[in-house]
Structures are given as structure tokens and as C-alpha cells.
C-alpha atoms as a PDB file:
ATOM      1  CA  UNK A   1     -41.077 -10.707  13.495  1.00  0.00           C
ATOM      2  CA  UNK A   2     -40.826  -9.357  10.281  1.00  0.00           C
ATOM      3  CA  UNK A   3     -40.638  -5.827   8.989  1.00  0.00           C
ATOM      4  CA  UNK A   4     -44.054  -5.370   6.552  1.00  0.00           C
ATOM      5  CA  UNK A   5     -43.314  -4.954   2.842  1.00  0.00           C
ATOM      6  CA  UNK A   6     -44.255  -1.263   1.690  1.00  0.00           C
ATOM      7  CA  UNK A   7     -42.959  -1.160  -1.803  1.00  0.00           C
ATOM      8  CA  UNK A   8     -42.693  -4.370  -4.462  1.00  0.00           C
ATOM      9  CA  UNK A   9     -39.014  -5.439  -5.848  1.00  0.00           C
ATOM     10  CA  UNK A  10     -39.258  -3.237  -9.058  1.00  0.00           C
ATOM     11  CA  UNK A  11     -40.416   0.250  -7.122  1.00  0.00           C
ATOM     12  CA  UNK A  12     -37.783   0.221  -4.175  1.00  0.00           C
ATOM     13  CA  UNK A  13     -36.560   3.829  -2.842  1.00  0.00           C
ATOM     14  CA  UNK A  14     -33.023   2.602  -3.844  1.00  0.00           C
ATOM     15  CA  UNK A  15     -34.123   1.987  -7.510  1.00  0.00           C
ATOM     16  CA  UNK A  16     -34.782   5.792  -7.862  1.00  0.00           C
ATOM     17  CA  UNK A  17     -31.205   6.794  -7.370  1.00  0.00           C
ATOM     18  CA  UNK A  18     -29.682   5.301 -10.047  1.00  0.00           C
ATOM     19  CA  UNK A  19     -30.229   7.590 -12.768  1.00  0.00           C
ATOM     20  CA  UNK A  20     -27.385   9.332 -14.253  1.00  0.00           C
ATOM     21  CA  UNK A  21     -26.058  11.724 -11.627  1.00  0.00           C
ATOM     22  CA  UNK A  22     -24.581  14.446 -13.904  1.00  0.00           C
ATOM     23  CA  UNK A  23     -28.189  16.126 -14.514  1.00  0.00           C
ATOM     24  CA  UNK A  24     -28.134  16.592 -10.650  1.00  0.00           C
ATOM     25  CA  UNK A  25     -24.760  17.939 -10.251  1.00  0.00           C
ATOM     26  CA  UNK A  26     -25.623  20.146 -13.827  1.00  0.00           C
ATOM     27  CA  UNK A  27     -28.049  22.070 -11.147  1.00  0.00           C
ATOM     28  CA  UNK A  28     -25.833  22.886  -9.356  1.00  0.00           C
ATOM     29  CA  UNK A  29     -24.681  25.602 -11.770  1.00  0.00           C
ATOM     30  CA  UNK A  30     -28.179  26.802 -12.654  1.00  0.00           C
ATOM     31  CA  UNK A  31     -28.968  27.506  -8.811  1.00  0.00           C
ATOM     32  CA  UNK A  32     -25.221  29.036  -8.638  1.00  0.00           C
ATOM     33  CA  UNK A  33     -26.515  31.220 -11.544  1.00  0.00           C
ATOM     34  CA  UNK A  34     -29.460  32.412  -9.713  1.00  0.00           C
ATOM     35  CA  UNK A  35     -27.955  33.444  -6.986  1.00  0.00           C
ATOM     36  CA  UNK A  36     -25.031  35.591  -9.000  1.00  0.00           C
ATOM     37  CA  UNK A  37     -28.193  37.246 -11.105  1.00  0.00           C
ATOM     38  CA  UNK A  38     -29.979  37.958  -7.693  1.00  0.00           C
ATOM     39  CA  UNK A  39     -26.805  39.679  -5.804  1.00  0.00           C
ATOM     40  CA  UNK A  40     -25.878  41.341  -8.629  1.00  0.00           C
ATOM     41  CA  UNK A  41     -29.297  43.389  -9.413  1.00  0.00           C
ATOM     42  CA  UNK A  42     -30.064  43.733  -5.770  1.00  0.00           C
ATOM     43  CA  UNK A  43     -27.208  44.721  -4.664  1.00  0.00           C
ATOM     44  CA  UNK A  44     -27.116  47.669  -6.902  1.00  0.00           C
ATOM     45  CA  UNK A  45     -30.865  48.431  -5.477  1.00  0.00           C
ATOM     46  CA  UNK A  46     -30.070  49.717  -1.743  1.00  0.00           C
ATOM     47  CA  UNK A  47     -31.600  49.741   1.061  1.00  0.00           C
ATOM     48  CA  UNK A  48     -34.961  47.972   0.869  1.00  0.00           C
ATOM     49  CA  UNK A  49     -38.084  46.567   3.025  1.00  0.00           C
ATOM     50  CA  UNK A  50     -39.976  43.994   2.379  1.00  0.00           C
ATOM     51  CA  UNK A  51     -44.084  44.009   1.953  1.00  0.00           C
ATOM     52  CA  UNK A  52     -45.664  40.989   1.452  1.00  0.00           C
ATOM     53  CA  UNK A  53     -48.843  38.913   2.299  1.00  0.00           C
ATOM     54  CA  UNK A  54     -51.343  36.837   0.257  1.00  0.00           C
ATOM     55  CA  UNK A  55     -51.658  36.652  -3.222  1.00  0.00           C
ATOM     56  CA  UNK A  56     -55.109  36.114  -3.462  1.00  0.00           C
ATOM     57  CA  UNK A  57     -56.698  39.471  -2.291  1.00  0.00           C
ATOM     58  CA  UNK A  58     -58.033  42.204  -4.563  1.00  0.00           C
ATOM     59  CA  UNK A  59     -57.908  45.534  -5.283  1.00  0.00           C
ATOM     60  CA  UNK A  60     -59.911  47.328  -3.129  1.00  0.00           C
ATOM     61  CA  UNK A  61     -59.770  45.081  -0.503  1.00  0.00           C
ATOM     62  CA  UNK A  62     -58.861  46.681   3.103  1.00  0.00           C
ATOM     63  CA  UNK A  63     -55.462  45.294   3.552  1.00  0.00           C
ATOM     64  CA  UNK A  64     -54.781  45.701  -0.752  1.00  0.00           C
ATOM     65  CA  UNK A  65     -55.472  49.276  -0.470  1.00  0.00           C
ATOM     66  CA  UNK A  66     -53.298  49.506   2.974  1.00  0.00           C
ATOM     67  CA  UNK A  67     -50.138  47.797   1.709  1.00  0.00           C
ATOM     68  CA  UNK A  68     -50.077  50.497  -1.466  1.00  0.00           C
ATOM     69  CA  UNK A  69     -50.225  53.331   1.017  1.00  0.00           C
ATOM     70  CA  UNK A  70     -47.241  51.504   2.756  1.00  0.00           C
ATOM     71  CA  UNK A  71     -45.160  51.240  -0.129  1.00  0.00           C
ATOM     72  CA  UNK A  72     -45.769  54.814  -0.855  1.00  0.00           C
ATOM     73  CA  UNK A  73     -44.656  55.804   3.124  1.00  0.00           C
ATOM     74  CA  UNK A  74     -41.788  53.524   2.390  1.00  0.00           C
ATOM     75  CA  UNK A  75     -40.607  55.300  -0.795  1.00  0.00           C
ATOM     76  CA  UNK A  76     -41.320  58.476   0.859  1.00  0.00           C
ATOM     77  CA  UNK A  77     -38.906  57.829   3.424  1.00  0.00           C
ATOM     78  CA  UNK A  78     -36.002  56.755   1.141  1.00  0.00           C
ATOM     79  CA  UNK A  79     -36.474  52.595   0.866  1.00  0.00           C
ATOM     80  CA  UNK A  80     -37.052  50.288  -2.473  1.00  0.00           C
ATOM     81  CA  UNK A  81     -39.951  48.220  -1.635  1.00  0.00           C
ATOM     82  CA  UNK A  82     -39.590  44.328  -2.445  1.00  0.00           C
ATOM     83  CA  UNK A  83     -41.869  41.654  -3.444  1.00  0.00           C
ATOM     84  CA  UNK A  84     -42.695  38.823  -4.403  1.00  0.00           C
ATOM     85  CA  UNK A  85     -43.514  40.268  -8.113  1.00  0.00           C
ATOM     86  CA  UNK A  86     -47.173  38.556  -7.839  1.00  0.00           C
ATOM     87  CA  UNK A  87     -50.687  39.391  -7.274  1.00  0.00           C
ATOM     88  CA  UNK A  88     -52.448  40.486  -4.295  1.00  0.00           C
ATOM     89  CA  UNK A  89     -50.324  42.170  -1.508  1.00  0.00           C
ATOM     90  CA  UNK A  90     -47.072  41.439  -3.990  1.00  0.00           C
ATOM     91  CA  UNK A  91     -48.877  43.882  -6.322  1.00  0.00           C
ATOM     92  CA  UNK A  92     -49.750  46.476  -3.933  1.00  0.00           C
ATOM     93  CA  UNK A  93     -46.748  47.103  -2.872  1.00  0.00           C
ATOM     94  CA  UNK A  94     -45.238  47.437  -6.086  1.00  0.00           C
ATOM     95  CA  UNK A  95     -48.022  49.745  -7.404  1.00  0.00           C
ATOM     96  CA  UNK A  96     -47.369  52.215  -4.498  1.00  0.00           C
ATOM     97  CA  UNK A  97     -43.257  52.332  -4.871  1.00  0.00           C
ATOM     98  CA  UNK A  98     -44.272  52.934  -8.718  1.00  0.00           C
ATOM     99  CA  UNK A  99     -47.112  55.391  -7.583  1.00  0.00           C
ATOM    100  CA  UNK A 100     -44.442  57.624  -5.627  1.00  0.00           C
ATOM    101  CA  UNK A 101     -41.759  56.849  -8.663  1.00  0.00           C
ATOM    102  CA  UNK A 102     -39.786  54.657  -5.760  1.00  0.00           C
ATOM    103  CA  UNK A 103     -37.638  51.396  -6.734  1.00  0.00           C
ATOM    104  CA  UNK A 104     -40.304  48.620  -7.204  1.00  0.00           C
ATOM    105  CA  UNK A 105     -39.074  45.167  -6.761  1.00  0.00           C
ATOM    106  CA  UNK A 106     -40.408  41.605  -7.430  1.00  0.00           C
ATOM    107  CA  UNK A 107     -38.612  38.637  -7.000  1.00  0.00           C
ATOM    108  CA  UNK A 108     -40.809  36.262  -9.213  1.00  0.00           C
ATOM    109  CA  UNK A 109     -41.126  32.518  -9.316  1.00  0.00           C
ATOM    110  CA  UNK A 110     -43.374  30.352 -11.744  1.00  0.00           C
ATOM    111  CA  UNK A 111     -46.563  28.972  -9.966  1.00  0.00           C
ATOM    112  CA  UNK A 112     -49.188  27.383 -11.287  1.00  0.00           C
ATOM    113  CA  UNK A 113     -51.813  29.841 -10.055  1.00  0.00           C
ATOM    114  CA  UNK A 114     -49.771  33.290 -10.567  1.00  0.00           C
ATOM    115  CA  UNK A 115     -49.888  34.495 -14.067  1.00  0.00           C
ATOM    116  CA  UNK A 116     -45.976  35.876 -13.895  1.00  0.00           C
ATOM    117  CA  UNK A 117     -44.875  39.177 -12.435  1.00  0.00           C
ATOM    118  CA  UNK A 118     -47.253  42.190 -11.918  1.00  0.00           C
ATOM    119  CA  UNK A 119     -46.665  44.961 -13.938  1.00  0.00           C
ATOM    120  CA  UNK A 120     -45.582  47.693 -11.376  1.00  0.00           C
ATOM    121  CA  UNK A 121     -42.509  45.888 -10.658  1.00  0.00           C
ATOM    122  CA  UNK A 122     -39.840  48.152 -12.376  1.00  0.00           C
ATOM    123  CA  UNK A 123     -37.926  46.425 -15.306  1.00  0.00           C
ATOM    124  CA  UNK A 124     -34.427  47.189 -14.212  1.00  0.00           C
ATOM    125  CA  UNK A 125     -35.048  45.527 -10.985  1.00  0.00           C
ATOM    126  CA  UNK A 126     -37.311  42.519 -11.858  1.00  0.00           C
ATOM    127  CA  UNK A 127     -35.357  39.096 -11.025  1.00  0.00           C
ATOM    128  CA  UNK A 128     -36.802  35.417 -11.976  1.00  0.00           C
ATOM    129  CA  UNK A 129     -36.319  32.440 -10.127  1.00  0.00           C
ATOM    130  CA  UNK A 130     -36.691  28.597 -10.420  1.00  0.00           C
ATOM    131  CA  UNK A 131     -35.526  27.933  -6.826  1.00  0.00           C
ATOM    132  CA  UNK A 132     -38.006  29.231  -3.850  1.00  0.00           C
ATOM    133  CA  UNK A 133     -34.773  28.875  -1.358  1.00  0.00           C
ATOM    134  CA  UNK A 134     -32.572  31.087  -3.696  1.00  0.00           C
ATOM    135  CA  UNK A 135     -35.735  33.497  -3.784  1.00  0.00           C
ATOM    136  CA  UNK A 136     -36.283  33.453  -0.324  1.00  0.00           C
ATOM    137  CA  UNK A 137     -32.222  34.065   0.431  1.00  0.00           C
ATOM    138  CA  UNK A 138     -32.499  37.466  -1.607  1.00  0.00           C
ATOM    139  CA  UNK A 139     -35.417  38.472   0.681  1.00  0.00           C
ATOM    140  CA  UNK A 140     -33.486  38.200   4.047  1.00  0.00           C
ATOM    141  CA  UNK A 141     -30.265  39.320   2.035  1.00  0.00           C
ATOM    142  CA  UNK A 142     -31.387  42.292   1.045  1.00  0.00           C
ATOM    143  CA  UNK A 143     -34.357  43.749   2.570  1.00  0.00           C
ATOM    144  CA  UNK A 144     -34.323  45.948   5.924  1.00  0.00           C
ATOM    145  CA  UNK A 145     -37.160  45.421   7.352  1.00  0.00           C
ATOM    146  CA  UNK A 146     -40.864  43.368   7.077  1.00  0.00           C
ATOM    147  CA  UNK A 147     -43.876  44.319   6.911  1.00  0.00           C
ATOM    148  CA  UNK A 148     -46.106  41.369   6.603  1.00  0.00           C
ATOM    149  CA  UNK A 149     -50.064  41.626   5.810  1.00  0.00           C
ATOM    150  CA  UNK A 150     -52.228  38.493   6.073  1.00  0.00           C
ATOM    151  CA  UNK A 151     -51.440  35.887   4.012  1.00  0.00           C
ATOM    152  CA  UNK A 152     -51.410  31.956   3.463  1.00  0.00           C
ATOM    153  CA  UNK A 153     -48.532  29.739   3.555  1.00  0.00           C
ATOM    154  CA  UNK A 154     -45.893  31.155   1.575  1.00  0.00           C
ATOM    155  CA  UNK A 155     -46.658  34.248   3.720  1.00  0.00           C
ATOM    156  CA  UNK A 156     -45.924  31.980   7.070  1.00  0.00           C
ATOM    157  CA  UNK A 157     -42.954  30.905   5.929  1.00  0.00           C
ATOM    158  CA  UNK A 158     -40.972  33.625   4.820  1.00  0.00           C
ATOM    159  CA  UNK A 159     -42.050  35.359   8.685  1.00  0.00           C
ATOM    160  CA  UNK A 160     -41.103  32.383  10.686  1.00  0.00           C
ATOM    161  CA  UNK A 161     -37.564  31.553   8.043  1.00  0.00           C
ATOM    162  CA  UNK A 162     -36.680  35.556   8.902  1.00  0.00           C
ATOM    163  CA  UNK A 163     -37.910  34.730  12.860  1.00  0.00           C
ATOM    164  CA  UNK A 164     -35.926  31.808  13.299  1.00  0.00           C
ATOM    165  CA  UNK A 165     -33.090  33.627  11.800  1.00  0.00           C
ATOM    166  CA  UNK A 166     -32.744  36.648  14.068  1.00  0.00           C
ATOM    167  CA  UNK A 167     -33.619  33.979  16.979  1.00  0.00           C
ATOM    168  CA  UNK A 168     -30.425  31.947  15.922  1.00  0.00           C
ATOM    169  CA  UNK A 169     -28.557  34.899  14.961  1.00  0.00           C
ATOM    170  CA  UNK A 170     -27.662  34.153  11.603  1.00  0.00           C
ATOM    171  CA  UNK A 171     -28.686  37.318  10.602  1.00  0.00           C
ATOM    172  CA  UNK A 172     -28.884  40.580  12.979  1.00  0.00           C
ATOM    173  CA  UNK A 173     -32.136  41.784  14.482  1.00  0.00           C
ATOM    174  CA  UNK A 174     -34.164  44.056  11.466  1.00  0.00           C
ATOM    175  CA  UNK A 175     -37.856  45.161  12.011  1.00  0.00           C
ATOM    176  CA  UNK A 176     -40.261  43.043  11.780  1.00  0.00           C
ATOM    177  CA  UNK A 177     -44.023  44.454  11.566  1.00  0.00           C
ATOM    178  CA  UNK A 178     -47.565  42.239  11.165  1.00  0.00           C
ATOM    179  CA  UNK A 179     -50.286  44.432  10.107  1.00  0.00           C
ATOM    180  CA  UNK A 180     -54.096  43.243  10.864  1.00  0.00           C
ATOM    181  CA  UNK A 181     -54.692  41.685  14.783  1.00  0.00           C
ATOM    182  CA  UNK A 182     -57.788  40.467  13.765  1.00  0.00           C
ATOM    183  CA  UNK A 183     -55.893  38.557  11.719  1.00  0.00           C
ATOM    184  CA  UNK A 184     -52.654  37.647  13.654  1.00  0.00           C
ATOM    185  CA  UNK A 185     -54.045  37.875  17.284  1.00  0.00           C
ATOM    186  CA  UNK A 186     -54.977  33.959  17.148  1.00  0.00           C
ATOM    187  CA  UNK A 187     -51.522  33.160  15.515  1.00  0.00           C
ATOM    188  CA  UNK A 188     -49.836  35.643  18.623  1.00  0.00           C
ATOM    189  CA  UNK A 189     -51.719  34.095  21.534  1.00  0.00           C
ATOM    190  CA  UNK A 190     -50.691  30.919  20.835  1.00  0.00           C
ATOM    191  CA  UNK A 191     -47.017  31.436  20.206  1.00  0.00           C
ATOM    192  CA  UNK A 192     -47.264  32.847  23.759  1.00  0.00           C
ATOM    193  CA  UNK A 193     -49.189  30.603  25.752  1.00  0.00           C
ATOM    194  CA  UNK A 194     -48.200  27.327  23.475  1.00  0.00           C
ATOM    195  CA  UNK A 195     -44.489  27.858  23.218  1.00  0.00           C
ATOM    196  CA  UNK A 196     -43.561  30.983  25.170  1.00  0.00           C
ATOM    197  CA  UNK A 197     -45.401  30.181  28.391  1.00  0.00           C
ATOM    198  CA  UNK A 198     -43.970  26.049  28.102  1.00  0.00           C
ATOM    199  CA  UNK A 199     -40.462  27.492  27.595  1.00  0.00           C
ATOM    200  CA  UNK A 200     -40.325  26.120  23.411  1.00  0.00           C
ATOM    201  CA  UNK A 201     -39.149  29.597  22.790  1.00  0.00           C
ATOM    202  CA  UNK A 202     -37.226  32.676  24.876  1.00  0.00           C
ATOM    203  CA  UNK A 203     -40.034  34.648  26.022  1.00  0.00           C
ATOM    204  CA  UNK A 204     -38.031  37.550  24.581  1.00  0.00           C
ATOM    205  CA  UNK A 205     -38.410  35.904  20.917  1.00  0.00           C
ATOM    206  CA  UNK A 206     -41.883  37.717  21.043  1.00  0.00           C
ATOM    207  CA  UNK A 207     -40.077  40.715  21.059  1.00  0.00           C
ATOM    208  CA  UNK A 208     -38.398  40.132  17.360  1.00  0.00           C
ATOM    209  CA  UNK A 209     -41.885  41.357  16.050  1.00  0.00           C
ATOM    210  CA  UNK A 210     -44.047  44.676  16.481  1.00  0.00           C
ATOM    211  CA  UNK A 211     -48.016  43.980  15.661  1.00  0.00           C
ATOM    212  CA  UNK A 212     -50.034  47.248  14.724  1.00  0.00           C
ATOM    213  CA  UNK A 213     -53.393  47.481  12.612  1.00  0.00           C
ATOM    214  CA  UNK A 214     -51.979  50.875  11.497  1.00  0.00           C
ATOM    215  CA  UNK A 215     -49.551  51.804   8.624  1.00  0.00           C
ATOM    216  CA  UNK A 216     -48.438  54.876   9.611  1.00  0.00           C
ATOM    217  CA  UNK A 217     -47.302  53.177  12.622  1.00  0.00           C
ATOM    218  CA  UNK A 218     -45.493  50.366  10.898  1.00  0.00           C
ATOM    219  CA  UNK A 219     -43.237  52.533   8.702  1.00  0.00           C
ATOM    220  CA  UNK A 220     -42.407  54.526  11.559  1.00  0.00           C
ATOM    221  CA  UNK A 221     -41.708  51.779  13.761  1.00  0.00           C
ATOM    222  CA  UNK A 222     -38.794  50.393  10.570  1.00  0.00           C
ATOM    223  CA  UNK A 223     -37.639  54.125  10.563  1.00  0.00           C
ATOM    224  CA  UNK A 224     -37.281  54.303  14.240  1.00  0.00           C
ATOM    225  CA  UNK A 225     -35.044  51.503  13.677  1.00  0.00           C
ATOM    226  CA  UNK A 226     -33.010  52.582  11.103  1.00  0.00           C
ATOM    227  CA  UNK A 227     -32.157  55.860  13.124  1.00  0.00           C
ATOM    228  CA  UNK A 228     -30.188  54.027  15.535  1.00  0.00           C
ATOM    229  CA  UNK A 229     -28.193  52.099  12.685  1.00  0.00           C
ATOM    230  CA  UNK A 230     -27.021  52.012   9.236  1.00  0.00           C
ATOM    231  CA  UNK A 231     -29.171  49.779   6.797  1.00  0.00           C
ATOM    232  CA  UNK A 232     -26.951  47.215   5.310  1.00  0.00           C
ATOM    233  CA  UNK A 233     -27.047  43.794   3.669  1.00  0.00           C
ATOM    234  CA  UNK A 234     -28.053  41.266   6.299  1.00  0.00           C
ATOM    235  CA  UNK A 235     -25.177  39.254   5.392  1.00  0.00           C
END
């Protein structure tokens, strides 16, 4: 029996590697570049948590208004607040480090449907990227804790990169805190009875993150944390 032909004799996988390799090993440099920008400026930041969620809600939207008064709590308690330097959630929490004069950071990345980085992001501490992985590195790098409002895709993956993570132990446990359980109550049962309960995971794994509909509660829950240990780059 013979294997079915997928591709014709002009369009085979193989034919698509045989361009000239230097452009690909040229990249090489350009991602090494991002990554020397991105420790540099954060570095210089301090200690840090993250806020994120989706891009696509509005001011004046429940969880909008709720991730601002995080930020501020944040910045009242002696943390930067990071970013993603976009709309929505990303915006919040950069308005409400700016609101309480805190360090406001985005970590940017061109996408077709973000119009570039929101303008309470401080300019001393606004960093650009071409690479989502070399984004997403500076996130775990440098941020202390999460606290993660509802979101789409981008939003899952950054929790469940940082999750996976601490569950491996490439980086050390750090706070992680989902705000909204009418939101993340569906996504919660399911890791429990779908991979906790049929042994996927450590039942303990649903320990590595705190759910709370309140904001108060969240900051103090990274606080609480960070009384027990010195903040410090992840690794």
C-alpha cells in the first residue's frame, strides 16, 4: 500500500528549506538584542507584579475600573505594576500606577488589532518587542506576583506558561491571583475534576493559585507573600 500524495513535486516541505540560511541565523542577533534591551530597563525597575487580562474591555467596565484600583493598591504598597502596554486591562493597570505616580510598565508587541502602547505606560520604562517568547520571558523574569483579570487567549497563556513553571520548578513559587469566579469558576472546576481528580496534575498544583472576586484581597494576598521573603528576579 502506498502512502497518499499530500503535496505536488514543486511544493514539497523540503523545498521550503532551502533558502539562504544566513537571514535565519541574522535573527538570532535581533532576538539576542531584545532580550539585552528588556534586562537592562527592567532590571533597573524593581520589584514588580504583573496585572493583566483582556484587551478588549472598556473603560468603565467592572473588571476595567477594578484592575486601576489594583494598580493603585499595588503602587501604594511599594511595587511597579507591569503590562502588556495595550488596551483594556493592559491600560488599566498602567493608568492606576500613573494615577498614584507609581512605575508604570508595558511590555508592547505589534498586533494587528492593538494600536501600539497606551499612554500611561511611563516612557523610561516602556520596552518594544518583535518576539512574544522574549516578551513573555521578561514577564516571569521580572514580575513578583500575578494578578490576572478575565481575558482571552493571550491571557491563558501567560497564566498556564507561569503555572507550568512553578509546577516544574523552573522558577520558585510567586503569587498567583485570578480575579472574577464568575468568570474563572468553569475554567477551576474543570482543572479539578478533569485533571486533578484523574491524577493529570498534583492535586496540590491547585494550590499555585488564590481565586478572589475582591481586590483588596488580592493585593493583600501578594503582600502576605512578600512578608515571608525578599522579592527578587525569578531567575
Amino acid at each position: 500500500m502506498t502512502a497518499p500524495e499530500f503535496f505536488s513535486e514543486e511544493n514539497k516541505p523540503s523545498d521550503h528549506f532551502d533558502a539562504d540560511s544566513n537571514q535565519d541565523l541574522w535573527s538570532i542577533f535581533k532576538i539576542m538584542g531584545e532580550f539585552v534591551d528588556g534586562y537592562d530597563k527592567l532590571f533597573r525597575v524593581g520589584p514588580c507584579v504583573s496585572v493583566y487580562g483582556s484587551a478588549r474591555l472598556k473603560p468603565g467596565s467592572k473588571y476595567y475600573d477594578m484592575a486601576m484600583e489594583t494598580a493603585e493598591l499595588i503602587t501604594e504598597n511599594g511595587f511597579g505594576v507591569i503590562t502588556g502596554g495595550g488596551p483594556g486591562i493592559m491600560e488599566a493597570g498602567n493608568l492606576g500606577a500613573h494615577n498614584k505616580g507609581g512605575k508604570s510598565v508595558g511590555l508592547g508587541i505589534e498586533l494587528p488589532f492593538e494600536q501600539g502602547t497606551n499612554q500611561y505606560v511611563h516612557p523610561k520604562y516602556e520596552i518594544n518587542f518583535k518576539y512574544f517568547f522574549v516578551r513573555k520571558v521578561m514577564f516571569v523574569k521580572y514580575a513578583q506576583g500575578f494578578i490576572v483579570f478575565p481575558g482571552g487567549f493571550g491571557t491563558l497563556d501567560e497564566l498556564f506558561e507561569t503555572l507550568t513553571l512553578i509546577q516544574t520548578e523552573k522558577i520558585k513559587r510567586i503569587p498567583i491571583v485570578l480575579i472574577g469566579t464568575d468568570f474563572w469558576d468553569g475554567l477551576v472546576t474543570w482543572l479539578k475534576e478533569k485533571l486533578g481528580d484523574k491524577g493529570l496534575i498534583s492535586k496540590e498544583d491547585m494550590n499555585l493559585f488564590y481565586l478572589t472576586d475582591d481586590h483588596v484581597d488580592a493585593v493583600r494576598y501578594v503582600c502576605d507573600f512578600y512578608k515571608k521573603q525578599r522579592p527578587e528576579p525569578n531567575f
